[in-house]
Protein backbone atom coordinates (compact mmCIF):
# COMPACT_ATOMS: atom_id res chain seq x y z
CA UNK A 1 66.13 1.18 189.80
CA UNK A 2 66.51 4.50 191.72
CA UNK A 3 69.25 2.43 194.22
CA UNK A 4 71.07 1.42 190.89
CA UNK A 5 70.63 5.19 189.71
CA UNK A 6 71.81 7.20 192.95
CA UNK A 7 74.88 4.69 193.32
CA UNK A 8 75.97 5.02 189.67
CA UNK A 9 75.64 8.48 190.38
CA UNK A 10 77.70 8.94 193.76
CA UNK A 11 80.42 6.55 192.21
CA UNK A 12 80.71 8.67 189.21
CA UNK A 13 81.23 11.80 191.41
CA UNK A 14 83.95 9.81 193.57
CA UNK A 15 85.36 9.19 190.59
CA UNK A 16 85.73 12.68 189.72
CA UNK A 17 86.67 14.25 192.97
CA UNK A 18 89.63 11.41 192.56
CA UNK A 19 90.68 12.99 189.47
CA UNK A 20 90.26 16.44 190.40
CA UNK A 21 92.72 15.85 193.47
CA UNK A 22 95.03 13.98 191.34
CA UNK A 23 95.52 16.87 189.29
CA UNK A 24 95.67 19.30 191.72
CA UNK A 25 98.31 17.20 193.63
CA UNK A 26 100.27 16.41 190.66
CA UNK A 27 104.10 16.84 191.29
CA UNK A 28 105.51 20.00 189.36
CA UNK A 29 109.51 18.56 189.12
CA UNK A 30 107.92 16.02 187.02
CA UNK A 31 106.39 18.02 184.69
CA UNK A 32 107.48 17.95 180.76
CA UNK A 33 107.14 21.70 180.81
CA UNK A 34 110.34 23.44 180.25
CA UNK A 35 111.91 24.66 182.74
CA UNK A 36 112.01 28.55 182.58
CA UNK A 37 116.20 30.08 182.16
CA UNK A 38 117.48 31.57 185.09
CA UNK A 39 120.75 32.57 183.38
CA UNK A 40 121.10 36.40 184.19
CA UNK A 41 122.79 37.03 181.21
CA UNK A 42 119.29 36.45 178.91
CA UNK A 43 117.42 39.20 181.22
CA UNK A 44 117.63 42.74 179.72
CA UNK A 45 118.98 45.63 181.31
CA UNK A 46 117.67 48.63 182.54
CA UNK A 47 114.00 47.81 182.69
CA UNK A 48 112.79 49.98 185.72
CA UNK A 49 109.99 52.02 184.46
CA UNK A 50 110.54 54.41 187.20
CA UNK A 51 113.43 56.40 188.45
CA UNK A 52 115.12 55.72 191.90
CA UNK A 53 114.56 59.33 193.70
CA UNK A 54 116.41 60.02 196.82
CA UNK A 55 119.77 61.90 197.61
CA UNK A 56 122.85 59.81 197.99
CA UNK A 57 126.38 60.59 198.15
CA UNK A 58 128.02 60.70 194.84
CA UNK A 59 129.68 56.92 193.91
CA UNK A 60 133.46 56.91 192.97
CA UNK A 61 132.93 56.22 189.62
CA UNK A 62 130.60 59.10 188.94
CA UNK A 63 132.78 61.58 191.31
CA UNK A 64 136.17 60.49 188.75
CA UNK A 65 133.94 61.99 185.94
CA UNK A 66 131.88 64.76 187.61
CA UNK A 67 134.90 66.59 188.68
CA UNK A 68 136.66 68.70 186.22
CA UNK A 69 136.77 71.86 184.31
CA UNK A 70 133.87 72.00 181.89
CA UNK A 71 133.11 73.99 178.43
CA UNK A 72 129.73 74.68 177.26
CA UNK A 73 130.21 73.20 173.87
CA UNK A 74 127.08 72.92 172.31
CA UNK A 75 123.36 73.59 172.88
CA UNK A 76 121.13 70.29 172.17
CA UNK A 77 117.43 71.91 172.33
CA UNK A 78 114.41 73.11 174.78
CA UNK A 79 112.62 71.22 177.15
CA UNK A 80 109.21 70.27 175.86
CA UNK A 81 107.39 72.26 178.81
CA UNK A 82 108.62 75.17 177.83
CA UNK A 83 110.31 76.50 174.79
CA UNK A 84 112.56 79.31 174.66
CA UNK A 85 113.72 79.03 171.26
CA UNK A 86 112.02 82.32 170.56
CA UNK A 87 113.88 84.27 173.25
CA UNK A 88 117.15 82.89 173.23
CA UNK A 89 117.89 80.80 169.53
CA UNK A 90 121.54 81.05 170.46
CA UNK A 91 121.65 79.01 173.67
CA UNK A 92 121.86 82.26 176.02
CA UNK A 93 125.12 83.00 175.19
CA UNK A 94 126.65 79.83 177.26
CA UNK A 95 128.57 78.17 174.30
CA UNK A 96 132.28 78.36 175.25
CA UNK A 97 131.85 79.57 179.17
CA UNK A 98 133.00 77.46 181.70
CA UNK A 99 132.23 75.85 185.03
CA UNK A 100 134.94 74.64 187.77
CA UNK A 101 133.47 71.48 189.69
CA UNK A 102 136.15 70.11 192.30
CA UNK A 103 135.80 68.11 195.31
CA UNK A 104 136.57 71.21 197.45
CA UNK A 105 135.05 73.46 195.04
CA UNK A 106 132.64 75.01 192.70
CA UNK A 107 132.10 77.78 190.39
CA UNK A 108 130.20 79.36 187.69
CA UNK A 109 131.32 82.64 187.36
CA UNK A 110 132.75 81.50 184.18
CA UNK A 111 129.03 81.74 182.80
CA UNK A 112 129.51 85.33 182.32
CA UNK A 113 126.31 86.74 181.38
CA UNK A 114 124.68 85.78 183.63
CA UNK A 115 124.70 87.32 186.83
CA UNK A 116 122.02 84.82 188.72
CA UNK A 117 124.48 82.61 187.47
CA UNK A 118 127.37 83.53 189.26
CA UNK A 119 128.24 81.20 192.19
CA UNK A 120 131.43 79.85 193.84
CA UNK A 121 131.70 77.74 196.60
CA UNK A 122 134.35 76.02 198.96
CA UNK A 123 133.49 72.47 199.89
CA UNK A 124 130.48 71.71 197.93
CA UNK A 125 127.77 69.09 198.96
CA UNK A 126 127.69 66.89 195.87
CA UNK A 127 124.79 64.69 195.79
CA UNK A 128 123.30 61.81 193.25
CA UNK A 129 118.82 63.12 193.16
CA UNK A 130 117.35 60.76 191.14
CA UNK A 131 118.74 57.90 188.83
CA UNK A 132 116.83 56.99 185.92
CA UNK A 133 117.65 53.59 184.23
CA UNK A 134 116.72 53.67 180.83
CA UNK A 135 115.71 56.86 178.42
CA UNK A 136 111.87 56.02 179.62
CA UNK A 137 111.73 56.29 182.82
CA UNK A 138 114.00 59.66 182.83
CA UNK A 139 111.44 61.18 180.36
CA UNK A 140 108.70 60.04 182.64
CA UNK A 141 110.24 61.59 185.30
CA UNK A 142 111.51 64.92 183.66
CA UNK A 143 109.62 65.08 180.61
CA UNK A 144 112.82 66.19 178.64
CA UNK A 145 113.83 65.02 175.30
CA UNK A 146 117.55 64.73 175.48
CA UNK A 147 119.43 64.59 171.86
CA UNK A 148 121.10 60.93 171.61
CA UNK A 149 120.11 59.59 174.80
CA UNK A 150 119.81 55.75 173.84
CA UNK A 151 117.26 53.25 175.41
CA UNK A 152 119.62 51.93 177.68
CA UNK A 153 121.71 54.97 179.39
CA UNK A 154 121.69 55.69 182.70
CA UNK A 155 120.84 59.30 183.88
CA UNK A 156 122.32 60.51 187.37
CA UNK A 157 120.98 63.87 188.26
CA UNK A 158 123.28 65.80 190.19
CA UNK A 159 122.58 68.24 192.60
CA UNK A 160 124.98 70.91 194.41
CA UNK A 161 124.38 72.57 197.72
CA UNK A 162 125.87 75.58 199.75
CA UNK A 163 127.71 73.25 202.93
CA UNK A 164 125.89 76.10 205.55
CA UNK A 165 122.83 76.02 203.93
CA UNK A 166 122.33 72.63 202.46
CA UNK A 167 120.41 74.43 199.82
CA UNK A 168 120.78 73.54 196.42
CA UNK A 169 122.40 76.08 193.81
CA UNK A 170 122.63 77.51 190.93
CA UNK A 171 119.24 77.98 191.11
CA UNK A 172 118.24 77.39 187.81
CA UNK A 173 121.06 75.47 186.73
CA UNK A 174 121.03 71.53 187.19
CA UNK A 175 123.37 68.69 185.87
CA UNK A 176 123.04 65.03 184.50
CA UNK A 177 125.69 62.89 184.38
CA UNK A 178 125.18 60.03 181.75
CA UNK A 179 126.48 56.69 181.85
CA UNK A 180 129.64 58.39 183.59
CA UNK A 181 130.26 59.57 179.60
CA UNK A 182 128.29 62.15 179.10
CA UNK A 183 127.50 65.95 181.17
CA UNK A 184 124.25 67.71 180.10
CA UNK A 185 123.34 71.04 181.71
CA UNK A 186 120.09 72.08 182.17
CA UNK A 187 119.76 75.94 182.47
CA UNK A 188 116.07 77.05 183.22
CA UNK A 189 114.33 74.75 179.92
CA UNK A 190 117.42 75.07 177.81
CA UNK A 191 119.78 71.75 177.19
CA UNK A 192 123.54 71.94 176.88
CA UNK A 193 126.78 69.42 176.16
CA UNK A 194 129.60 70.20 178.36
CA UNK A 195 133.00 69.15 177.27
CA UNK A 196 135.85 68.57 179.69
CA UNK A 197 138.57 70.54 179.21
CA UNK A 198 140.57 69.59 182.84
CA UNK A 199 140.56 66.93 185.47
């Protein structure tokens, strides 16, 4: 009886190691699963949680809109670190200066009172910082609320340095280009719209 009962018993655990590698080995083009889309077209954009930081040269499409003669047209809030609403509920007096950026040159003496302000420069270094893909990841990276920035737009931040120096200026002042459509200036924690007014 215990013969009958141990070979009953190893034949029952062939028997299972045989379906166990069966399974395991089982072809997956044969499958009745469906087969998941690889259509690009069905994958949503802009879904890096991150933003891509490192300097770059700017691309041709954002140097055709970057370069121009710009009016402060509007202010658009504070940054949520800091909130000089208080201090300056006007903007700082920016609405309606101007700032010259050109290939060859730069200027923002037309932000007039401001004397940290006032910069001009021949042959500007022009460079791409950080490029955040969706309105996420640029408030993760900046923690800035911009006024109709949608899901999907893409935020360049632009940086401009002195050609001797390689260091960055306006201090204080910084730029974001969106979706090639759209200039925001950042002065200190204060938001602006720029309007072009020249190529």
């Amino acid at each position: 009886m215990k013969k009958i009962l141990l070979v009953c018993i190893m034949i029952m655990s062939m028997l299972a190691s045989a379906c166990g590698n069966v399974e395991m080995t089982s072809n997956p083009n044969t499958s009745n699963e469906p087969k998941p889309e690889t259509d690009e077209s069905i994958i949503p954009k802009n879904t890096t949680e991150y933003c891509t930081v490192e300097r770059i040269n700017l691309d041709s499409e954002t140097e055709k809109y970057f370069y121009g003669t710009w009016k402060v047209e509007k202010l658009l809030g504070f940054a949520n670190s800091w909130n000089d609403a208080s201090e300056y509920p006007t903007g700082q007096k920016f609405i309606g200066d101007e700032i010259i950026i050109k290939k060859d040159f730069f200027s923002s003496k037309g932000l007039k009172n401001y004397k940290k302000y006032q910069y001009e420069l021949k042959n500007p270094l022009y460079e791409i910082t950080a490029t955040c893909y969706n309105s996420l990841s640029f408030y993760r990276l900046y923690k800035i609320d911009i006024p109709d920035l949608n899901e999907n737009d893409v935020v360049k931040a632009v940086g401009i340095s002195d050609p001797s120096t390689e260091l960055r200026i306006p201090a204080g002042l910084s730029f974001l280009v969106v979706n090639n459509d759209r200039l925001i200036l950042l002065s200190e924690a204060t938001i602006f719209e720029l309007k072009k007014i020249t190529d």
